[in-house]
Protein backbone atom coordinates (compact mmCIF):
# COMPACT_ATOMS: atom_id res chain seq x y z
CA UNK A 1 28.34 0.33 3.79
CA UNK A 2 25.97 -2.10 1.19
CA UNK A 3 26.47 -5.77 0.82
CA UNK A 4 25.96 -6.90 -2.65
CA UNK A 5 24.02 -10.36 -1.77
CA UNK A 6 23.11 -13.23 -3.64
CA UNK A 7 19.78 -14.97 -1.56
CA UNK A 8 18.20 -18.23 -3.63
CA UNK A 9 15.03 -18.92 -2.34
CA UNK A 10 11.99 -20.48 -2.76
CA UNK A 11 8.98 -19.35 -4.72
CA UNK A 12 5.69 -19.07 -2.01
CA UNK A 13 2.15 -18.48 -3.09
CA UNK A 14 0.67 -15.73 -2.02
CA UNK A 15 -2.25 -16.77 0.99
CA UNK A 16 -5.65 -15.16 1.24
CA UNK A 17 -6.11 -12.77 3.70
CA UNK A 18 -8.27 -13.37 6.66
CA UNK A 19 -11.28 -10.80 6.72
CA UNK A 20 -12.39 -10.90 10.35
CA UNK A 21 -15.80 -10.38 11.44
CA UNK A 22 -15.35 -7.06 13.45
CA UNK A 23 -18.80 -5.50 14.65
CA UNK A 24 -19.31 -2.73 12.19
CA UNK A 25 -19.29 0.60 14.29
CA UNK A 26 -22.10 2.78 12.88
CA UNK A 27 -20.12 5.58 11.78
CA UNK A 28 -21.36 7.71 8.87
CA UNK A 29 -19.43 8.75 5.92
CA UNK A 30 -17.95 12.33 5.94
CA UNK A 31 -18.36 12.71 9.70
CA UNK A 32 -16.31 12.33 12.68
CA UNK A 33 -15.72 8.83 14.37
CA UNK A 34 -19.36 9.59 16.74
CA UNK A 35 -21.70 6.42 16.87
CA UNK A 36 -24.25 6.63 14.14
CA UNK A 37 -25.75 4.82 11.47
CA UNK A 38 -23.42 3.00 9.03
CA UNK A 39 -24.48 4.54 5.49
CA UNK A 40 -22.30 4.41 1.68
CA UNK A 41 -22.04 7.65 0.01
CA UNK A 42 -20.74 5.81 -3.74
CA UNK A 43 -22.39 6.78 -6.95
CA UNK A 44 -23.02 5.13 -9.93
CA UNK A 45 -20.33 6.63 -12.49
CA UNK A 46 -18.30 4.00 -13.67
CA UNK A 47 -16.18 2.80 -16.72
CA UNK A 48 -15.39 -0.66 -17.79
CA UNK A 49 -11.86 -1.79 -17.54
CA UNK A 50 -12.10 -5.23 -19.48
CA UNK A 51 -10.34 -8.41 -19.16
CA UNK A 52 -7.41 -9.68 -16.97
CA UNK A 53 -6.02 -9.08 -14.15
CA UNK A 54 -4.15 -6.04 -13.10
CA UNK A 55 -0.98 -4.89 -11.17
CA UNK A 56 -0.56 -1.16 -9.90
CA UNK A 57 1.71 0.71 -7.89
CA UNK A 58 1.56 2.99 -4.61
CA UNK A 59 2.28 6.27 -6.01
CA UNK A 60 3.83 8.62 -4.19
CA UNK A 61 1.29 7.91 -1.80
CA UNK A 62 1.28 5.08 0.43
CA UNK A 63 4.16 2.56 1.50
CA UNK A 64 6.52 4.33 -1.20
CA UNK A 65 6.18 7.77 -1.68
CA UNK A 66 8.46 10.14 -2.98
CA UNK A 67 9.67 11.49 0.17
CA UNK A 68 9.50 8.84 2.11
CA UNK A 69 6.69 9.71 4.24
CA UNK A 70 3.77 9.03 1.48
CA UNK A 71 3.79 12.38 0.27
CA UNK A 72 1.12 13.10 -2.10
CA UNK A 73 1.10 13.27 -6.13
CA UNK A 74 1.88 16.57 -7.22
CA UNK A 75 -0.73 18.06 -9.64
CA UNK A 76 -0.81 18.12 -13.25
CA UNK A 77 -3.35 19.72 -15.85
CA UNK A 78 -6.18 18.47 -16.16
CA UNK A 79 -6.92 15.58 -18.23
CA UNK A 80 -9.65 16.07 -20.97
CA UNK A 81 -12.86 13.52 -19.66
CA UNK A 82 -14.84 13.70 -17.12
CA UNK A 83 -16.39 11.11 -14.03
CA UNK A 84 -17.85 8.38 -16.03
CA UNK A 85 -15.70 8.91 -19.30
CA UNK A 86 -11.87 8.31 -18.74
CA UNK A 87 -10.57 5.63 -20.76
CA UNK A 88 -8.98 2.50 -18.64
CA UNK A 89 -6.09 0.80 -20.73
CA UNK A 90 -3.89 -2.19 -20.25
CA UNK A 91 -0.26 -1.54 -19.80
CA UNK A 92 1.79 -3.57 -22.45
CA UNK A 93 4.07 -6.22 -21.19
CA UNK A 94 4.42 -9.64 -19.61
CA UNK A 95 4.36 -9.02 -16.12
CA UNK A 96 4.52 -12.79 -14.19
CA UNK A 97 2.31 -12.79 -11.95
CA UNK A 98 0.64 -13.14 -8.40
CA UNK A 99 1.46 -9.04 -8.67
CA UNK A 100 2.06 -7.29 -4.40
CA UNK A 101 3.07 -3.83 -3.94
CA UNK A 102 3.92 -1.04 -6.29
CA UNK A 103 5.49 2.48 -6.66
CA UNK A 104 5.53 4.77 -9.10
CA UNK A 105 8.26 7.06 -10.62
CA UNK A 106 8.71 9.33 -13.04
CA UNK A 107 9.05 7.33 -15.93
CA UNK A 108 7.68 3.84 -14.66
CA UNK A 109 5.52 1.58 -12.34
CA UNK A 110 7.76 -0.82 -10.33
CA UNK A 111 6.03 -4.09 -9.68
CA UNK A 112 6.80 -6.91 -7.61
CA UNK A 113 5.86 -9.87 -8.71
CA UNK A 114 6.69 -12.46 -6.44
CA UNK A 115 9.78 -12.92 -7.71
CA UNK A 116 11.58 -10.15 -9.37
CA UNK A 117 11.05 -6.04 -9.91
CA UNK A 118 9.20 -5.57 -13.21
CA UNK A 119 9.85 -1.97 -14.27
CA UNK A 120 6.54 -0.63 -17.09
CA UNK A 121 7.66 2.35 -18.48
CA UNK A 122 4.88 4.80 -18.74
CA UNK A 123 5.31 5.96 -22.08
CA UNK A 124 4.13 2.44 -23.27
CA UNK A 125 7.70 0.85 -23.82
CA UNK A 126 8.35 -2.98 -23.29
CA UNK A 127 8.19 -3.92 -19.47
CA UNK A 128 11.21 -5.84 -18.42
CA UNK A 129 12.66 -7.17 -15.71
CA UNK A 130 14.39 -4.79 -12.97
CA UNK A 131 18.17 -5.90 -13.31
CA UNK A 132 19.38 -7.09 -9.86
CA UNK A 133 16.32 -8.21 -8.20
CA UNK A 134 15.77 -11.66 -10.00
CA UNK A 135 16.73 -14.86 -8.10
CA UNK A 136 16.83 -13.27 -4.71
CA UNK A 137 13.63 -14.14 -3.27
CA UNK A 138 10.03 -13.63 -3.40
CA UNK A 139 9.68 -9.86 -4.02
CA UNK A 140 6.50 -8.59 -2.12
CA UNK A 141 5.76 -4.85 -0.46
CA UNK A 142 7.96 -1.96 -1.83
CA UNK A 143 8.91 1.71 -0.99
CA UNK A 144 10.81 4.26 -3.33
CA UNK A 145 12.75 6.87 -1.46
CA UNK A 146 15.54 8.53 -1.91
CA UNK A 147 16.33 6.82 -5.36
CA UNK A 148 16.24 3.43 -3.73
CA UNK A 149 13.58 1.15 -4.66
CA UNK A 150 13.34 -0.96 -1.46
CA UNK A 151 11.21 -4.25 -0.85
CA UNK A 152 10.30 -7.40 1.70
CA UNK A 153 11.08 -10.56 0.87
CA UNK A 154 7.70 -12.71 1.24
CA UNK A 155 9.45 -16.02 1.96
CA UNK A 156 12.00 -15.20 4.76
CA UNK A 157 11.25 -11.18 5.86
CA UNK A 158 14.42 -9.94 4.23
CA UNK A 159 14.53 -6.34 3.14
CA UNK A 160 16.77 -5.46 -0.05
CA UNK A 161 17.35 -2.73 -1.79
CA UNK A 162 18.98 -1.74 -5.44
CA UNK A 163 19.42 1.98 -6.80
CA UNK A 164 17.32 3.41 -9.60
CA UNK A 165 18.46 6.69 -9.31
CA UNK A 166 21.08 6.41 -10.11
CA UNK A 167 20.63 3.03 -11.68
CA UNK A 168 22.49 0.06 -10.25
CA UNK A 169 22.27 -3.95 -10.93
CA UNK A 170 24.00 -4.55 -7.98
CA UNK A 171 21.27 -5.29 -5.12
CA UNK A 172 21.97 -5.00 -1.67
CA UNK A 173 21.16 -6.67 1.53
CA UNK A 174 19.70 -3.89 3.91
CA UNK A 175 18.67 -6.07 7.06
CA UNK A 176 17.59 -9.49 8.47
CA UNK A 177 14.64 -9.92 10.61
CA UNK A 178 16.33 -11.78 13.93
CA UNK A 179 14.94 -15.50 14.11
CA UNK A 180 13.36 -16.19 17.65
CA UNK A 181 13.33 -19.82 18.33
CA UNK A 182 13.64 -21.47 15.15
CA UNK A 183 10.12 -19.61 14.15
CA UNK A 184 10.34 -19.05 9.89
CA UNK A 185 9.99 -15.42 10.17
CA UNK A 186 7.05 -14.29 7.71
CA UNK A 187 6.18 -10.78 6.57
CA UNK A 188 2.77 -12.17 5.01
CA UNK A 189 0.91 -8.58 4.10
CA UNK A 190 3.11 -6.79 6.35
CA UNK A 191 3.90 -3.40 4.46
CA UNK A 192 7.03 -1.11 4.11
CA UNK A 193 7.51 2.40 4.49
CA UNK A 194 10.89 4.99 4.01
CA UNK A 195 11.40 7.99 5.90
CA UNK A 196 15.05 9.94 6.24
CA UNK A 197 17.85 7.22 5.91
CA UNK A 198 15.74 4.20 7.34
CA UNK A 199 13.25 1.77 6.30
CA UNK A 200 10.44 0.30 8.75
CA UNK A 201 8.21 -2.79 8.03
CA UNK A 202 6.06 -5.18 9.34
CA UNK A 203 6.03 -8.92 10.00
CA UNK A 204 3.14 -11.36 10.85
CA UNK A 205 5.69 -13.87 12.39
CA UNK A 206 7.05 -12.62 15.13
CA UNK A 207 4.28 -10.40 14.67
CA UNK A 208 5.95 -6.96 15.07
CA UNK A 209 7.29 -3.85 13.67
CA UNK A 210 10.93 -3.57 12.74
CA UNK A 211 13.27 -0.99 10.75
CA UNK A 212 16.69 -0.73 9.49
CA UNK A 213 18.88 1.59 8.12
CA UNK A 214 18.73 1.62 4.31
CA UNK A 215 22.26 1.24 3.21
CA UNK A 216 22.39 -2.35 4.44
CA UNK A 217 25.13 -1.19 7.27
CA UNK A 218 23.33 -3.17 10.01
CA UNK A 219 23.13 -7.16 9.47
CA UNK A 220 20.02 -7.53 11.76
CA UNK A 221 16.91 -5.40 11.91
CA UNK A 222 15.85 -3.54 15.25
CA UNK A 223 12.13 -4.49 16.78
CA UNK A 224 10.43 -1.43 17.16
CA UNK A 225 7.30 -2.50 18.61
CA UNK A 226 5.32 -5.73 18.91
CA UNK A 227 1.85 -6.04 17.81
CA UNK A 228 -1.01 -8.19 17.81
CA UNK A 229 -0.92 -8.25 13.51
CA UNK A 230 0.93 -5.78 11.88
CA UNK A 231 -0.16 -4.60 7.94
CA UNK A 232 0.14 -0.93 6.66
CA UNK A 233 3.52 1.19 8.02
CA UNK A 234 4.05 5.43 7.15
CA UNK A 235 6.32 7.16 9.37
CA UNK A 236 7.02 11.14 9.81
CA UNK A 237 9.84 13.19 10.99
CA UNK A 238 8.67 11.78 14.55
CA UNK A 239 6.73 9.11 14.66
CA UNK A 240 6.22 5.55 13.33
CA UNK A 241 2.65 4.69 12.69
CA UNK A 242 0.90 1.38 11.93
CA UNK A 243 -2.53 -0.84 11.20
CA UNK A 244 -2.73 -3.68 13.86
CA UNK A 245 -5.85 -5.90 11.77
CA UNK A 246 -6.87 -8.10 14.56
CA UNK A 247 -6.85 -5.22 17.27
CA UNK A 248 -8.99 -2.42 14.73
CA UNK A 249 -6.22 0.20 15.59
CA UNK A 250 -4.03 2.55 14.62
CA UNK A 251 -0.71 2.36 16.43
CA UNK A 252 2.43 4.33 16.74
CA UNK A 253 6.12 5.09 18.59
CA UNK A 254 8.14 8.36 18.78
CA UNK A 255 11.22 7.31 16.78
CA UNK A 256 13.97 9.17 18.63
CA UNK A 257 14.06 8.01 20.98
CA UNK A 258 12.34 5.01 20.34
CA UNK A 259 8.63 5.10 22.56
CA UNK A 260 8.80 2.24 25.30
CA UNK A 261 4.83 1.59 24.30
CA UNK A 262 2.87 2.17 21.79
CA UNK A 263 -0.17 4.19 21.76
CA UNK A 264 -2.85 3.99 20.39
CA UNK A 265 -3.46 6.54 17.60
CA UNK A 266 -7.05 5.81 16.70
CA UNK A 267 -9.91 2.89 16.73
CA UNK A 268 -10.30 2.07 13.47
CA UNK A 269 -14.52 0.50 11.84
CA UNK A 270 -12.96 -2.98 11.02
CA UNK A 271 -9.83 -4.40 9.99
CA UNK A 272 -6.98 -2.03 8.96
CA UNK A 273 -4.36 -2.96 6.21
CA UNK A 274 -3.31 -0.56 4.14
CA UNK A 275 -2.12 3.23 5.70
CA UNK A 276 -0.93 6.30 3.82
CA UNK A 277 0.98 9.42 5.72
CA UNK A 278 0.31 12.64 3.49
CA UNK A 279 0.75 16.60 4.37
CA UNK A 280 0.64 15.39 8.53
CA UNK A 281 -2.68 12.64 7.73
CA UNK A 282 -2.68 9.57 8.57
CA UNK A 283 -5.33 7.59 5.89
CA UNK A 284 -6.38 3.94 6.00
CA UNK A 285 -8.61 1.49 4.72
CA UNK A 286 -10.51 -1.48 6.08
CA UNK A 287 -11.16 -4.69 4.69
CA UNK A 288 -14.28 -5.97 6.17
CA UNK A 289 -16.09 -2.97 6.98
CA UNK A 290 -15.24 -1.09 3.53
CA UNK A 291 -14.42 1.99 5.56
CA UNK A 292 -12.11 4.98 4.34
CA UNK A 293 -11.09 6.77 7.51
CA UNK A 294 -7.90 9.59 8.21
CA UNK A 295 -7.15 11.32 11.20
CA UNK A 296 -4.09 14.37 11.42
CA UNK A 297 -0.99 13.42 13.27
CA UNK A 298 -1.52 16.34 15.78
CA UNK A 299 -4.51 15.54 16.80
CA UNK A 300 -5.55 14.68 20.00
CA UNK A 301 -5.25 10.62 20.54
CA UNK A 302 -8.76 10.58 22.12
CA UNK A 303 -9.93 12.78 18.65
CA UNK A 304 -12.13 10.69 16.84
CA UNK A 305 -11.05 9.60 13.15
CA UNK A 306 -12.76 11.26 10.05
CA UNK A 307 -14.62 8.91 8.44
CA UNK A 308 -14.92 9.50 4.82
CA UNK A 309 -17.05 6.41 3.94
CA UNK A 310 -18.48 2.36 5.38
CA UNK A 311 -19.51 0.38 2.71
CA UNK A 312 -20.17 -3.62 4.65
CA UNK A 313 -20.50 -5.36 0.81
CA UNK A 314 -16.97 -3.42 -0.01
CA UNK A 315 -13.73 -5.08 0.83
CA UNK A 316 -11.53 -1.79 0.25
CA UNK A 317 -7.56 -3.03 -0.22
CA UNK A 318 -5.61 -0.19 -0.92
CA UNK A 319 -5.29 3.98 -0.32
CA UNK A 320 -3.14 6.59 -2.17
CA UNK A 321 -3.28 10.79 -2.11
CA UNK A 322 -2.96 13.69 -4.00
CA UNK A 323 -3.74 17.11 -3.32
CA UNK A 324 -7.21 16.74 -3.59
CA UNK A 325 -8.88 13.49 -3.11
CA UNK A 326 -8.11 9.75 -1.47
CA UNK A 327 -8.22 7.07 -4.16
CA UNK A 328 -8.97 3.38 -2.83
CA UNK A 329 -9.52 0.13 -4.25
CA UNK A 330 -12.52 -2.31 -3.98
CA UNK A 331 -11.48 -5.91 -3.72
CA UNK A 332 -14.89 -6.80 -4.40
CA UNK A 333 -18.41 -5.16 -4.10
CA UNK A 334 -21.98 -6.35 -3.26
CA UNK A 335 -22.04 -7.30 -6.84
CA UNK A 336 -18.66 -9.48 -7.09
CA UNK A 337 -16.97 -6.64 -9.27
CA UNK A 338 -13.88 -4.71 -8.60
CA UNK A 339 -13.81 -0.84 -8.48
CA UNK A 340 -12.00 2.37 -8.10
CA UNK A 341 -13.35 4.98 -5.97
CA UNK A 342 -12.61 8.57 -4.75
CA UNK A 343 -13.52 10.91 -2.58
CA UNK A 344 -12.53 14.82 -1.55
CA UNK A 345 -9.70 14.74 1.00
CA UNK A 346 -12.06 15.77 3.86
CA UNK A 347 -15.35 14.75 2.60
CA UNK A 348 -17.51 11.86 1.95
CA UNK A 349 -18.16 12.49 -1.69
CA UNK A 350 -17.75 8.99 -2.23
CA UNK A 351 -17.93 8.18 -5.93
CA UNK A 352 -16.76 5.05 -8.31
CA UNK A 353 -14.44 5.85 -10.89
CA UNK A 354 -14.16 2.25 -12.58
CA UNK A 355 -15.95 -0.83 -12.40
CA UNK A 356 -14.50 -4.40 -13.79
CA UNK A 357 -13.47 -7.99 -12.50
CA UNK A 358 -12.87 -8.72 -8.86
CA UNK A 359 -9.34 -8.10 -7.10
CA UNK A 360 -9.10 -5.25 -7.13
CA UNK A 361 -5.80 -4.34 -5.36
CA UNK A 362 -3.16 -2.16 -5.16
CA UNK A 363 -3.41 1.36 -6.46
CA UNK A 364 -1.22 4.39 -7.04
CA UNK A 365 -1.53 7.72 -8.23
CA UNK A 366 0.81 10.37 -9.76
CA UNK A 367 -0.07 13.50 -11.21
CA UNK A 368 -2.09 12.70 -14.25
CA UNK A 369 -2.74 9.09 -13.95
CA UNK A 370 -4.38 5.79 -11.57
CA UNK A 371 -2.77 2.54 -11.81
CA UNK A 372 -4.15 -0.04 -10.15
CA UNK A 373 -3.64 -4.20 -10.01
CA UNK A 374 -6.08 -7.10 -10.02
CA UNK A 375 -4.68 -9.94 -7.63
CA UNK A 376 -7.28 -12.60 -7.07
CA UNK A 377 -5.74 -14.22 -3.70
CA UNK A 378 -6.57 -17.51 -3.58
CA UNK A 379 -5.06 -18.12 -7.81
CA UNK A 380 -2.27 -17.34 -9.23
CA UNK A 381 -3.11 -15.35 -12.57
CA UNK A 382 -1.20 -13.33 -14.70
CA UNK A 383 -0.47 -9.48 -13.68
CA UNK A 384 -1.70 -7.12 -15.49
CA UNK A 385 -1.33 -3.36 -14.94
CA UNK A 386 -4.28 -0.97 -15.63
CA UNK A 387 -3.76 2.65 -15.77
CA UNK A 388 -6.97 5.82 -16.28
CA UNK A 389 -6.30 9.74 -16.40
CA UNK A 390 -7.51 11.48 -13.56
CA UNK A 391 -10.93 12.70 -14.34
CA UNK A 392 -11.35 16.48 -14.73
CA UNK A 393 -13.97 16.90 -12.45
């Protein structure tokens, strides 16, 4: 059943994130979770990316991916420059601004914007505006499954929905996050995730997990599990996973039937946000610590994560996957620039791709090409999206 809604709401600013001051855990890139001292593995290869701000997408990697469970980009030929060379363009279009979370699909990037669905084609057509998802709240986090672009409303923890494959104008209401004592429920950076015929999300007031079933058949949302401070979500065929910020963990439930407690997946160096679930790995990022860490979903819960790379003078935002290497985004570095790095799936090969202004935030993959945006927190800028082939090497 999906109910066509019409929600006005208010416009909210986006609120900078809390960093935390976590004790950094001494864990060395490329190595196993054992104590040890805290060392960066990231080169010097970098490319500017100019002016403005930018706005990218989580590929199929992420809080969206293409099968729901942030799959990884498949592969494509390679492009023709190397580490160091690959040219970083602007995207064409007006874009509003104060830019959140992303997707990508075959022919576009899907940006919220805080308060519609910008769709940029990626053969450099105009950007416009997604029809059906203006004037129904501030659009936030997103996931693409299924042919249903799906996304949180930042003002009031709604989740709505609207086909793109095939397309449809016609939104739809998929669930309501039950009010508990008259408390404004808030998603703030609480992320989204699709898996099977459901969507799952966070919330920072009541601070808990939640999910719903996509066609907008149930009014009110089911509480999966509460947590301290919910962020990143991925889910599998059995499990729901997520980043709890304030505890430095890595949480999850079995899903049917739903766990009665949550364990705890994995200790995270710093403050999680941002999680991607590819080929059975669980990848996350922190943002105090700079830390890159992944751990497989059968692994034993007392297994210490792989940690791929610490950098303390990186705050690292956002994670997405292919088949070879993790892709992350630097907020800011030592130096007060934004970046792009990568490293092998596996490794701590740590490298930058691209260097440029600060805010550095969301970032998505496909097969050829990174997207990522620039979101400075505490302003509200333009949105800009920047896009770079895949270096050949």
């Amino acid at each position: 059943m999906v109910k066509e809604i019409a929600l006005p709401c208010a416009l909210l600013a986006l609120g900078a994130a809390g960093t935390g001051c976590n004790l950094i855990f001494g864990i060395e890139p490329g190595t196993d979770a054992t104590p040890s001292s805290s060392s960066t593995t990231a080169s010097s290869a970098t490319a500017a990316t100019g002016s403005g701000d930018g706005g990218s997408a989580q590929a199929t990697s992420g809080t969206g991916g293409a099968d729901g469970a942030g799959g990884r980009a498949p592969s494509c030929p390679p492009s023709s420059c190397a580490v160091g060379e690959c040219p970083v363009t602007q995207m064409p279009g007006v874009l509003g601004s104060n830019p959140k979370g992303m997707v990508v699909t075959q022919d576009a990037v899907l940006m919220a914007n805080n308060e519609a669905i910008v769709a940029i084609p990626k053969d450099g057509g105009a950007a416009r505006t997604l029809p059906g998802t203006l004037g129904f709240g501030d659009t936030a986090w997103v996931t693409y499954a299924g042919g249903q672009l799906s996304w949180i409303n930042w003002s009031n923890g709604d989740v709505l929905g609207i086909s793109i494959d095939p397309p449809s104008s016609s939104p739809i209401r998929i669930a309501a996050v039950p009010r508990q004592e008259d408390e404004d429920v808030l998603p703030g950076f609480g992320r989204i995730a699709s898996f099977g015929d459901s969507v799952y999300w966070g919330t920072q007031t009541p601070p808990a997990v939640w999910r719903a079933k996509a066609d907008g058949s149930q009014a009110l949302a089911e509480q999966v599990a509460a947590s301290e401070h919910p962020i990143g979500v991925a889910v599998d065929a059995t499990h729901v996973y997520w980043s709890d910020y304030w505890a430095s963990q890595i949480l999850r439930k079995t899903k049917e039937p739903l766990g009665e407690t949550a364990e705890v997946f994995a200790e995270t160096n710093g403050n999680p946000t941002e999680i991607v679930l590819a080929d059975g790995v669980v990848y996350w990022v922190t943002d105090n610590t700079g830390a890159v860490q992944s751990k497989a979903t059968d692994a034993a819960l007392d297994a210490p994560p792989f940690t791929t790379t610490v950098d303390a003078q990186a705050v690292a935002k956002s994670l997405a996957v292919d088949d070879e290497f993790v892709y992350w985004t630097v907020y800011m570095n030592g130096e007060g620039q934004g970046e792009v790095r990568r490293a092998h799936i596996g490794k701590g090969d740590t490298i930058t791709l691209t260097t440029g202004q600060p805010y550095f935030f969301e970032i998505a993959v496909d097969c050829g090409f990174i997207y990522w945006n620039v979101n400075n927190l505490e302003a509200e800028e333009d949105a800009v999206v920047f896009q770079m082939p895949k270096p050949s090497n």
